[in-house]
C-alpha atoms as a PDB file:
ATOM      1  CA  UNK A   1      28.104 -19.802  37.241  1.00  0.00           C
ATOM      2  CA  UNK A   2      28.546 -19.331  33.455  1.00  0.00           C
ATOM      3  CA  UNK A   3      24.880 -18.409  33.287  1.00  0.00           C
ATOM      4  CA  UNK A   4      25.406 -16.134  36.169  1.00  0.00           C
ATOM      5  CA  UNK A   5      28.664 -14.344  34.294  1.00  0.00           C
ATOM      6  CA  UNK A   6      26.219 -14.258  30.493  1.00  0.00           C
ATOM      7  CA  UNK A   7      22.720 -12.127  32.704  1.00  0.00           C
ATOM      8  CA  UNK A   8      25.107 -10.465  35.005  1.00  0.00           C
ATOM      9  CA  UNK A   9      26.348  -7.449  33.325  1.00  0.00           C
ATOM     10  CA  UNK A  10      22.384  -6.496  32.020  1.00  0.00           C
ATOM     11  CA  UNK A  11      21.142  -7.181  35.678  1.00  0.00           C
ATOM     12  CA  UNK A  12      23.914  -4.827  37.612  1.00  0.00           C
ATOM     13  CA  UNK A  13      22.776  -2.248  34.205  1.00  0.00           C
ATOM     14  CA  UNK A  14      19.122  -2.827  34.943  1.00  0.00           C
ATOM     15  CA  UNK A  15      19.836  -2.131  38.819  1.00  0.00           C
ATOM     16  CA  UNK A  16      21.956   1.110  38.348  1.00  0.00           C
ATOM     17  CA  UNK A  17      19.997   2.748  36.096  1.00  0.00           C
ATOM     18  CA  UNK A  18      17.588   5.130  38.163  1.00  0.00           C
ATOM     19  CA  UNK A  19      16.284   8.186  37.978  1.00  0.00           C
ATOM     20  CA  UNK A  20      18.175   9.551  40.760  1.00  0.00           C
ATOM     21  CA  UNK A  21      21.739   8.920  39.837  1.00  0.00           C
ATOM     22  CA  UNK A  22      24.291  11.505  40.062  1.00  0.00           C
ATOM     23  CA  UNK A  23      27.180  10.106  38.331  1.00  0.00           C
ATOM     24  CA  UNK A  24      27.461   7.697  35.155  1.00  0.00           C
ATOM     25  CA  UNK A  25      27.263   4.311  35.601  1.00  0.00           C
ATOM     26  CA  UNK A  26      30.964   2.408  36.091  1.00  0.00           C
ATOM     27  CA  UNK A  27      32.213   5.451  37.922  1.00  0.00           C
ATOM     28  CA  UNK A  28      33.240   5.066  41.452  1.00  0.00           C
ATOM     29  CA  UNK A  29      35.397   2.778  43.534  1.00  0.00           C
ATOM     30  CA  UNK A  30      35.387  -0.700  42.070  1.00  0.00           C
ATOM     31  CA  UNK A  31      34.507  -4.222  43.933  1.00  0.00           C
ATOM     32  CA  UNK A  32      37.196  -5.840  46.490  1.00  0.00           C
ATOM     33  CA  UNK A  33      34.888  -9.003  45.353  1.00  0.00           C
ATOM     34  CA  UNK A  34      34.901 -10.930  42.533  1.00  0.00           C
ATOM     35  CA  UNK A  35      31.240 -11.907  41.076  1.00  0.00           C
ATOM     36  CA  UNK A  36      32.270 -15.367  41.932  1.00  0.00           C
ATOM     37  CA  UNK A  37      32.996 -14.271  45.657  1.00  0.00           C
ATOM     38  CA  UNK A  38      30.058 -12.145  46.251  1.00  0.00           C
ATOM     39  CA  UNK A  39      28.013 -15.033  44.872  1.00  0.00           C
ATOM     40  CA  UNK A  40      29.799 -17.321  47.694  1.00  0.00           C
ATOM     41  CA  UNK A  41      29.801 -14.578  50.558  1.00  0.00           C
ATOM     42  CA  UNK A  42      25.411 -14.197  49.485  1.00  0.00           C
ATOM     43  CA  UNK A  43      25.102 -18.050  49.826  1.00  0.00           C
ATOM     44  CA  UNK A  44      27.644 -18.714  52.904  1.00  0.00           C
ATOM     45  CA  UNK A  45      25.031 -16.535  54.626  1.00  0.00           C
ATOM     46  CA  UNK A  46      22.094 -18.352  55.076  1.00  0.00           C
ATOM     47  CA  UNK A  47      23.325 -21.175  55.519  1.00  0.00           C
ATOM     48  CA  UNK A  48      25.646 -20.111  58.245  1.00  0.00           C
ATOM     49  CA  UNK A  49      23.939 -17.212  59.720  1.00  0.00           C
ATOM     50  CA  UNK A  50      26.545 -14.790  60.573  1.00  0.00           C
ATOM     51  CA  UNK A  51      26.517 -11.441  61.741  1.00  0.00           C
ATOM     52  CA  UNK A  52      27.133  -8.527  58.840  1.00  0.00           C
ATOM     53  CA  UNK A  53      30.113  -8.066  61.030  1.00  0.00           C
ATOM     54  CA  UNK A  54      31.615 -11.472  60.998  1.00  0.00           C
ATOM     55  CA  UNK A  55      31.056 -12.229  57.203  1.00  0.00           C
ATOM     56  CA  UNK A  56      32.583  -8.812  56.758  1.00  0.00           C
ATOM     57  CA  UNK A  57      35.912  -9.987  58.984  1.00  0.00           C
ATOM     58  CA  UNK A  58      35.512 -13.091  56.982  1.00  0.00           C
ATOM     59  CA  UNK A  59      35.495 -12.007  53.265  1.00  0.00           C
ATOM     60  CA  UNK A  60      37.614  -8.239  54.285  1.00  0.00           C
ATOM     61  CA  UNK A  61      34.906  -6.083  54.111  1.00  0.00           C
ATOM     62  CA  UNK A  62      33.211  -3.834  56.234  1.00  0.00           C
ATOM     63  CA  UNK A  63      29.812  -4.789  57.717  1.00  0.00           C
ATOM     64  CA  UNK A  64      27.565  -2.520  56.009  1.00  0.00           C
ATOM     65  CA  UNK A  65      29.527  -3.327  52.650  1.00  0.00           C
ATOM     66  CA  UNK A  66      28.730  -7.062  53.568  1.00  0.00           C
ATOM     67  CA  UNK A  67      24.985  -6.496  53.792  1.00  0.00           C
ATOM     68  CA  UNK A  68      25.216  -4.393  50.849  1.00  0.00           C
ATOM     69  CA  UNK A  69      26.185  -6.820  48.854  1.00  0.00           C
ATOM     70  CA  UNK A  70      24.550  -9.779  50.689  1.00  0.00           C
ATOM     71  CA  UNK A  71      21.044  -8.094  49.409  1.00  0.00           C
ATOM     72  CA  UNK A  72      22.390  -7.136  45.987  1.00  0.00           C
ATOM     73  CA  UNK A  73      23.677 -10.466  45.053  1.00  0.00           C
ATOM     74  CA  UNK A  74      20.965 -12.101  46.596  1.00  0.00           C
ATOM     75  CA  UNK A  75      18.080  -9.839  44.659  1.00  0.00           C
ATOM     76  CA  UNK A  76      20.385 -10.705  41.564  1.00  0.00           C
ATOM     77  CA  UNK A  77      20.493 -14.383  41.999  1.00  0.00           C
ATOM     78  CA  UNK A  78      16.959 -14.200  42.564  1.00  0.00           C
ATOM     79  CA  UNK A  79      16.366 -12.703  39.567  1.00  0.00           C
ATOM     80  CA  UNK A  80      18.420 -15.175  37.594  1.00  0.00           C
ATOM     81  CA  UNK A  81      16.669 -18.039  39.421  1.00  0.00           C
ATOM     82  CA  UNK A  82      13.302 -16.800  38.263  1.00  0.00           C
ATOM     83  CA  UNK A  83      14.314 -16.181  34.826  1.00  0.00           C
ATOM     84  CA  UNK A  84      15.981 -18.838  34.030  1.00  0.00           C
ATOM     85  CA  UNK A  85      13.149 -21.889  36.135  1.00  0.00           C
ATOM     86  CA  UNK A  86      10.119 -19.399  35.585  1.00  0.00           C
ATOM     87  CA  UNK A  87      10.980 -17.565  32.172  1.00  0.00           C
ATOM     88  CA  UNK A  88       7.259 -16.286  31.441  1.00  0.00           C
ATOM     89  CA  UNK A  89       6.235 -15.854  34.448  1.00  0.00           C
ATOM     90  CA  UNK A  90       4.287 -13.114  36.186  1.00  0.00           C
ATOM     91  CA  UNK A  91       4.264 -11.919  39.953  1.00  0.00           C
ATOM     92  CA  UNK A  92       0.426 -12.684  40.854  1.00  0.00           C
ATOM     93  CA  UNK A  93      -0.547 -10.005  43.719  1.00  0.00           C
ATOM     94  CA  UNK A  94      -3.481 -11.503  46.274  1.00  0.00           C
ATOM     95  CA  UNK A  95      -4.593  -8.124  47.733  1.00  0.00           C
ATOM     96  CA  UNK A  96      -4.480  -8.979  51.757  1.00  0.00           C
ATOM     97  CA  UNK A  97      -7.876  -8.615  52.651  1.00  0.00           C
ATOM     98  CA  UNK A  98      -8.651 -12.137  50.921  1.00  0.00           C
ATOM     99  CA  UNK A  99      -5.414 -13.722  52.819  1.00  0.00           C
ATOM    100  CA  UNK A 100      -7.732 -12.207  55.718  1.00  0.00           C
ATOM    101  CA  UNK A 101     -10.571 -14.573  54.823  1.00  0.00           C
ATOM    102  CA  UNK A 102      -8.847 -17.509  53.830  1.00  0.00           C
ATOM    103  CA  UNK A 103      -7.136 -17.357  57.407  1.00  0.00           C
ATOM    104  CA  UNK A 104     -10.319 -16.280  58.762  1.00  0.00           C
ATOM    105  CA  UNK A 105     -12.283 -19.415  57.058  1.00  0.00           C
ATOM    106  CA  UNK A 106      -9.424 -22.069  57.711  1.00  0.00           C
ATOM    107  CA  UNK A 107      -9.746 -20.956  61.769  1.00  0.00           C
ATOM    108  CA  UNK A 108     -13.067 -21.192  61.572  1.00  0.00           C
ATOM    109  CA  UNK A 109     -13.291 -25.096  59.558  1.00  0.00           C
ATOM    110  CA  UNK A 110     -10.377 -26.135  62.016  1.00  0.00           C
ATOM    111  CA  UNK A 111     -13.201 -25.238  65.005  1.00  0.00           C
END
């Protein structure tokens, strides 16, 4: 969690600052959550499955605020995860026409 707290504040930066924005960046309505709960409410989730309605009754939210913040925090704690196990890293892109053959060629060798 203490690594979490240290990247946070750059990675909710990195993720507010677009083009598109109409108002500065800390104005607004602030979070009902803590970091720590939204971390909890993103990996309760998965592993219980809910509805965006029920983990939203659960943790006092509304629904579309709990997926919301489900996909934030989990895009976030992705991040973090990648960074911090993977630190150089790149995303390696296999252009889906050769998934095509290599699905095409194991079909064809399990004949």
């Amino acid at each position: 969690m203490t690594a979490l707290k240290k990247a946070y504040p750059e990675l909710e930066r990195k993720r507010l600052s677009r083009r598109e924005r109409e108002r500065e960046i800390g104005a607004g309505g602030k979070f009902k959550l803590s970091l720590e709960e939204r971390v909890f409410m993103t990996l309760f989730f998965p592993r219980h499955y809910l509805t965006f309605a029920l983990l939203g009754f659960l943790f006092e939210l509304h629904e579309s605020n709990a997926y919301i913040w489900r996909k934030v925090s989990w895009n976030l704690l992705a991040k973090l995860v990648t960074n911090f196990l993977f630190p150089k890293a790149k995303a390696v892109r296999i252009p889906l026409r050769i998934v095509d053959r290599l699905i095409a060629h194991q079909a064809a060798t399990a004949s």
